[in-house]
Every structure is written in C-alpha cells, then in structure tokens.
N, C-alpha and C. Protein backbone atom coordinates (compact mmCIF):
# COMPACT_ATOMS: atom_id res chain seq x y z
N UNK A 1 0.84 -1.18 0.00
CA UNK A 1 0.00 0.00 0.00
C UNK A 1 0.88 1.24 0.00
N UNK A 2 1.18 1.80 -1.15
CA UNK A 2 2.25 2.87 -0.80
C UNK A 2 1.23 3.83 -1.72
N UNK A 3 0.40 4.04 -2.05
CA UNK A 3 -0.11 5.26 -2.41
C UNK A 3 -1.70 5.79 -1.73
N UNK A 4 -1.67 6.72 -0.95
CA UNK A 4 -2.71 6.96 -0.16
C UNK A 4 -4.10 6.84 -0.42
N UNK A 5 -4.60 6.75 -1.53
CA UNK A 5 -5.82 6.32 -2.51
C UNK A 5 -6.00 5.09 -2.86
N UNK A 6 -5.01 4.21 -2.28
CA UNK A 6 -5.47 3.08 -2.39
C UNK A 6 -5.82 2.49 -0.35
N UNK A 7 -5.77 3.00 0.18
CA UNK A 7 -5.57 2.85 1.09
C UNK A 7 -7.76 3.57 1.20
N UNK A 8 -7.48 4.51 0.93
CA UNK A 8 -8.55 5.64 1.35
C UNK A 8 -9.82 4.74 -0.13
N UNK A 9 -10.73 4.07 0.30
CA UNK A 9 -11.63 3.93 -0.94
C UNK A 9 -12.41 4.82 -1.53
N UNK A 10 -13.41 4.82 -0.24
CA UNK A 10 -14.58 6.20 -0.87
C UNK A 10 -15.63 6.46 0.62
N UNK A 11 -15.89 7.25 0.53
CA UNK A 11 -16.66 8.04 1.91
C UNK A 11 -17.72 7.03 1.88
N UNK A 12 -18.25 6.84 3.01
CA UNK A 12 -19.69 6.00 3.63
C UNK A 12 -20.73 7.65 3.66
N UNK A 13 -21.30 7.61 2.94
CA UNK A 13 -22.71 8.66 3.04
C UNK A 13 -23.93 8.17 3.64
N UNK A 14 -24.29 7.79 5.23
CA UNK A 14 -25.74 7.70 5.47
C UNK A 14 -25.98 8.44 6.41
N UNK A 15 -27.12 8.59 6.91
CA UNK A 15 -27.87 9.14 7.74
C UNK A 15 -27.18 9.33 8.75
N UNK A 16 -26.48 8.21 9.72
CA UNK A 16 -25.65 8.23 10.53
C UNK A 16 -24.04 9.15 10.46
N UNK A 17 -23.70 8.71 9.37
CA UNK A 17 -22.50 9.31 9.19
C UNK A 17 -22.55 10.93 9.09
N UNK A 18 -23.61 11.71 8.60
CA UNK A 18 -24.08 12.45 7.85
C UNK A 18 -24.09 13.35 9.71
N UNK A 19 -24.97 13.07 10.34
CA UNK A 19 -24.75 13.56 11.30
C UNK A 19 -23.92 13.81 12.57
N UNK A 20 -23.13 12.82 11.99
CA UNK A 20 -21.42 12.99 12.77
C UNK A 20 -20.67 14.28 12.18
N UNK A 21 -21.40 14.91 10.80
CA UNK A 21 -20.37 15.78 10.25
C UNK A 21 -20.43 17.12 11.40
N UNK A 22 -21.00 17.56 11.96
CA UNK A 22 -21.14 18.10 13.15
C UNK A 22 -20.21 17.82 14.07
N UNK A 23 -20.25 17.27 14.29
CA UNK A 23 -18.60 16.90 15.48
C UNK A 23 -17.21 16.51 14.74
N UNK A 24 -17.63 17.19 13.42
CA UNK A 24 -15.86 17.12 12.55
C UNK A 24 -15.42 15.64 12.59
N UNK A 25 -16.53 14.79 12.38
CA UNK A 25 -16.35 13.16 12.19
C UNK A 25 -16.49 12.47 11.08
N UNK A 26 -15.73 11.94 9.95
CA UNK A 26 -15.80 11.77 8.55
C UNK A 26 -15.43 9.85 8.48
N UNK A 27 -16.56 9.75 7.60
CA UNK A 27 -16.44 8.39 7.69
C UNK A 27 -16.00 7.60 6.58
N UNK A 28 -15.30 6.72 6.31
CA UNK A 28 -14.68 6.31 4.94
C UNK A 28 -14.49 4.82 4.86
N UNK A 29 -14.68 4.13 3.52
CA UNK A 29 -14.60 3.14 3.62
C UNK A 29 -12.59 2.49 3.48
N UNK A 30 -12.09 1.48 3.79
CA UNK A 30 -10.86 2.03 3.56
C UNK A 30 -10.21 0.31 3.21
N UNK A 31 -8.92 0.27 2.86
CA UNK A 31 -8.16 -1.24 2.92
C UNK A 31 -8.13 -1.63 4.52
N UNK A 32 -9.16 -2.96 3.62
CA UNK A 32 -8.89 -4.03 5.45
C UNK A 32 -7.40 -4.36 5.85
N UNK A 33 -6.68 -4.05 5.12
CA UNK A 33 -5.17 -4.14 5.38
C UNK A 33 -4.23 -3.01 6.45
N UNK A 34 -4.74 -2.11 6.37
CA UNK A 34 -4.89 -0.55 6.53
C UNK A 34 -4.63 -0.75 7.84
N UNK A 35 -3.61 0.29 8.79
CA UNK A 35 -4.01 0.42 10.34
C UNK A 35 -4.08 1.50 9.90
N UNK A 36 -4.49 2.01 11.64
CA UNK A 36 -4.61 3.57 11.47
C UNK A 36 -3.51 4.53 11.22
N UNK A 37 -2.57 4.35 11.08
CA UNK A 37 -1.50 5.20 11.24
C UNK A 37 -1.35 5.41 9.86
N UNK A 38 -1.44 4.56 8.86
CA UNK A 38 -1.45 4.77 7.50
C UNK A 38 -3.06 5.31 7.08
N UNK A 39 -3.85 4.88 7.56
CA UNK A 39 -5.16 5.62 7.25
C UNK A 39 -5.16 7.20 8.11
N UNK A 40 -4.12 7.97 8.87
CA UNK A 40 -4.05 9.47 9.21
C UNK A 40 -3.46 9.87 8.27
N UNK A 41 -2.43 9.10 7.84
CA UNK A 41 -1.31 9.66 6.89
C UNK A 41 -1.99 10.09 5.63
N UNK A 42 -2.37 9.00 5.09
CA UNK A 42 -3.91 9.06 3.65
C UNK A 42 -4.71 10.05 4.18
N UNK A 43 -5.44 10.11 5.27
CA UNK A 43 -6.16 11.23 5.08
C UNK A 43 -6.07 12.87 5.02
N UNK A 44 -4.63 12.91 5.77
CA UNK A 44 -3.91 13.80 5.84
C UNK A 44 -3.20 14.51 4.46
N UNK A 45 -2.68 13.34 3.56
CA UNK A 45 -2.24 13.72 2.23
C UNK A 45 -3.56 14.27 1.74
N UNK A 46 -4.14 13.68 1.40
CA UNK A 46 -5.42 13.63 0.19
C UNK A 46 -5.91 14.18 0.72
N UNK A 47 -6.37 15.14 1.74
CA UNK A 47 -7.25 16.19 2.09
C UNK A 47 -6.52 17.60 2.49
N UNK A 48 -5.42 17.16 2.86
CA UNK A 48 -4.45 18.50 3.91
C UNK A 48 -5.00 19.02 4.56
N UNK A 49 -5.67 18.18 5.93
CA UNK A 49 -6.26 18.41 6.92
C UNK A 49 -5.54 17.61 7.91
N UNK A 50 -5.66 18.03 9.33
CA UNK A 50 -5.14 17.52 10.49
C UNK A 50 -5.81 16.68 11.22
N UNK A 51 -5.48 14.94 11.34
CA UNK A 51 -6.53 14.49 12.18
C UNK A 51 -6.35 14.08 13.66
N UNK A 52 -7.00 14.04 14.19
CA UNK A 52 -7.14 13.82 15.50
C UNK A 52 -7.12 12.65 16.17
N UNK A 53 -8.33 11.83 15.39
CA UNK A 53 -8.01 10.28 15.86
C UNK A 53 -9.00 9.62 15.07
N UNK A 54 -8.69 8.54 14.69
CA UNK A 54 -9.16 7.41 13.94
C UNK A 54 -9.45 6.06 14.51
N UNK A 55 -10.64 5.79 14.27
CA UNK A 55 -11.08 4.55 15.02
C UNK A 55 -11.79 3.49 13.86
N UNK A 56 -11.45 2.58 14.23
CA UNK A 56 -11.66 1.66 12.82
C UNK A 56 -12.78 0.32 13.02
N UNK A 57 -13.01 -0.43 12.25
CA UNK A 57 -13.88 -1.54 12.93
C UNK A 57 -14.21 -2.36 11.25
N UNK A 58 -14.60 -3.47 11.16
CA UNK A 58 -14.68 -4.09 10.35
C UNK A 58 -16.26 -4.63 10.46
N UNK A 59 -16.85 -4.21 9.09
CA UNK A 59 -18.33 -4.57 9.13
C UNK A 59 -18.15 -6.02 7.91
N UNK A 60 -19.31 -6.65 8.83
CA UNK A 60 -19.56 -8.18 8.17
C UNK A 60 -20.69 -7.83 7.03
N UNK A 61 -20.36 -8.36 6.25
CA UNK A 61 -20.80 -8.26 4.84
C UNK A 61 -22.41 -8.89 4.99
N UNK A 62 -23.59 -8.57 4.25
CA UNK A 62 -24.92 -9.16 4.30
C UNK A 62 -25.24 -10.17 3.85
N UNK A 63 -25.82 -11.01 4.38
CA UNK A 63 -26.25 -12.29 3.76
C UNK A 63 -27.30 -12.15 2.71
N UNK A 64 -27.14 -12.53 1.45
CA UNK A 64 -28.33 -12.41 0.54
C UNK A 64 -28.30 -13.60 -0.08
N UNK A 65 -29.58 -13.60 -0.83
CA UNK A 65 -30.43 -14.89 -1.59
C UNK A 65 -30.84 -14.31 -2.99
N UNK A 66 -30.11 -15.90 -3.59
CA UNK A 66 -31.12 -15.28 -5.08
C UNK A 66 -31.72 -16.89 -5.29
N UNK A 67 -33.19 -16.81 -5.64
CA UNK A 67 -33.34 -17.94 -5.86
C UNK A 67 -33.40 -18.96 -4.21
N UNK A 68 -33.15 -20.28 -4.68
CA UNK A 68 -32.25 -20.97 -3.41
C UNK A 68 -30.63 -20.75 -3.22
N UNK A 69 -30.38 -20.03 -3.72
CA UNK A 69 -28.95 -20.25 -3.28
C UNK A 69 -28.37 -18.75 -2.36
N UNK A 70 -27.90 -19.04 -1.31
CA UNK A 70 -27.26 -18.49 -0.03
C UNK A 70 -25.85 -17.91 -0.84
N UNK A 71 -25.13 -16.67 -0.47
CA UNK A 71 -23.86 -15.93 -0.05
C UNK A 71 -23.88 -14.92 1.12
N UNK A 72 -23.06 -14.03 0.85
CA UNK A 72 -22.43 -13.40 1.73
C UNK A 72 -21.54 -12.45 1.03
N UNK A 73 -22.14 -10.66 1.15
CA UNK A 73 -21.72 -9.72 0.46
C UNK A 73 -20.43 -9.77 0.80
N UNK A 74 -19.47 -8.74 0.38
CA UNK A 74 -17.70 -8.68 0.85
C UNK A 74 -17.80 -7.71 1.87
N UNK A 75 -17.05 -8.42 3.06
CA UNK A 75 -16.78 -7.75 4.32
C UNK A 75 -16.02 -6.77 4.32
N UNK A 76 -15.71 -5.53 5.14
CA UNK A 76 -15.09 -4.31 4.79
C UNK A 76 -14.75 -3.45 6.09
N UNK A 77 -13.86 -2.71 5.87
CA UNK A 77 -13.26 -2.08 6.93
C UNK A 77 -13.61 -0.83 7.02
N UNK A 78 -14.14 -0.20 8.02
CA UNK A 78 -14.46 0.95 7.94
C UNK A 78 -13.82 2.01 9.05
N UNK A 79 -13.35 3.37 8.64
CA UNK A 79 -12.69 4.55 9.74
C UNK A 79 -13.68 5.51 9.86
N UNK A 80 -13.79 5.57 11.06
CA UNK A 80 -14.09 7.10 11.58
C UNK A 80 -12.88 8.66 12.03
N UNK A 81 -13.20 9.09 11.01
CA UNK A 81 -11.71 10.03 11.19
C UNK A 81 -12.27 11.20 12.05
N UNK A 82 -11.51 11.34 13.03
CA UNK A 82 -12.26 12.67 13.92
C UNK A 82 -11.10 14.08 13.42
N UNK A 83 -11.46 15.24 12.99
CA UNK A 83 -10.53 16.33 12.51
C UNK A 83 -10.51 17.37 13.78
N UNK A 84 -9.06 17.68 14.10
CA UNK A 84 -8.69 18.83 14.69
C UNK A 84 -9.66 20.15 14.57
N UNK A 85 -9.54 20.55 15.66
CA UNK A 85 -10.18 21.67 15.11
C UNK A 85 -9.81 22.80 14.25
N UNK A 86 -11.00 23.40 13.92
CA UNK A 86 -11.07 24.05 12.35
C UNK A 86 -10.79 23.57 11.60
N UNK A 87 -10.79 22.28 10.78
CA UNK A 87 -10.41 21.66 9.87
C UNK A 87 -11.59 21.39 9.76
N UNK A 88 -11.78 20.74 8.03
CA UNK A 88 -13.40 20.05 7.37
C UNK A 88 -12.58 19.81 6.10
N UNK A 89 -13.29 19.16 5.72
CA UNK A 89 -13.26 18.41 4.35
C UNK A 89 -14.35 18.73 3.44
N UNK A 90 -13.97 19.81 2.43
CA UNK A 90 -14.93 20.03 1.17
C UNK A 90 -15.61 19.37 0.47
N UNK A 91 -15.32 17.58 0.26
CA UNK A 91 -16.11 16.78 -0.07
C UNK A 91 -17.27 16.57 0.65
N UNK A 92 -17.54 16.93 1.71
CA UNK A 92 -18.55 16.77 2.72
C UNK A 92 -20.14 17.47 2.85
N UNK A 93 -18.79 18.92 2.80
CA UNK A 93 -19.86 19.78 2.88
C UNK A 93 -20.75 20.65 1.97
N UNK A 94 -20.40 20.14 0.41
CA UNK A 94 -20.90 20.22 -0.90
C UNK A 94 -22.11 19.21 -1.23
C-alpha cells in the first residue's frame, strides 16, 4: 500500500455518518489491510487536513439470496476520522 488512494476507498454517506459531520467526524470506507497510522497519513495527504483520531472496525458483509442459493456480500473495513479543530473536508460539505 504505498499510495494513499489506495488505502482511502470512498466516503460512507448515510444518515448516521451524515450527522457525525457536526462533530468534525468523517467516515470512509478504507483497505482491510490498513491500520490507522497509515489511514491518518492518507487522510492527511489527500485532504491537507489535520486528524485527531481514527477509530476503525470491520463490518460483516450481508447475507443475501437469489433464488435458493445463499452468499455473503464482501466484508469491509471501515474509519471514523475525527478532525482537529477548524479543519473540514470540502467533499462533505458540498
């Protein structure tokens, strides 16, 4: 993982997340490979913002049906990036 965009996938947009933007809390989907220290660094490049702290957690993928037959969507890692203050991210708030 040496380039910060591969690391960083793409923002989680719901309801929940949406109202964390209020407490300067940005949520992203990211490499399950990823610790946090490389997911500050990525967010830090690719935004040039200061973060504060990052907390991570891995969501289990949904079970779906087609027909009779059973899977299991792809499981995924997800960060909560908390930003220093006065900092925001323009993708957000557009």
């Amino acid at each position: 993982m040496s380039d910060a965009r591969d690391i960083i996938r793409r923002p989680v947009v719901t309801e929940k997340s949406n109202t964390q933007l209020g407490e300067d809390c940005y949520t992203f989907a990211v490499d399950p490979r990823a610790n946090k220290n490389q997911i500050k660094e990525a967010i830090e490049e690719i935004f040039e913002v200061k973060v504060k702290s990052v907390h991570t957690m891995r969501v289990l993928g949904k079970m779906r049906r087609m027909g009779v037959h059973q899977g299991r969507q792809t499981s995924w890692k997800k960060a909560i990036v908390k930003l220093k203050e006065g900092h925001k991210i323009d993708l957000f708030e557009n």
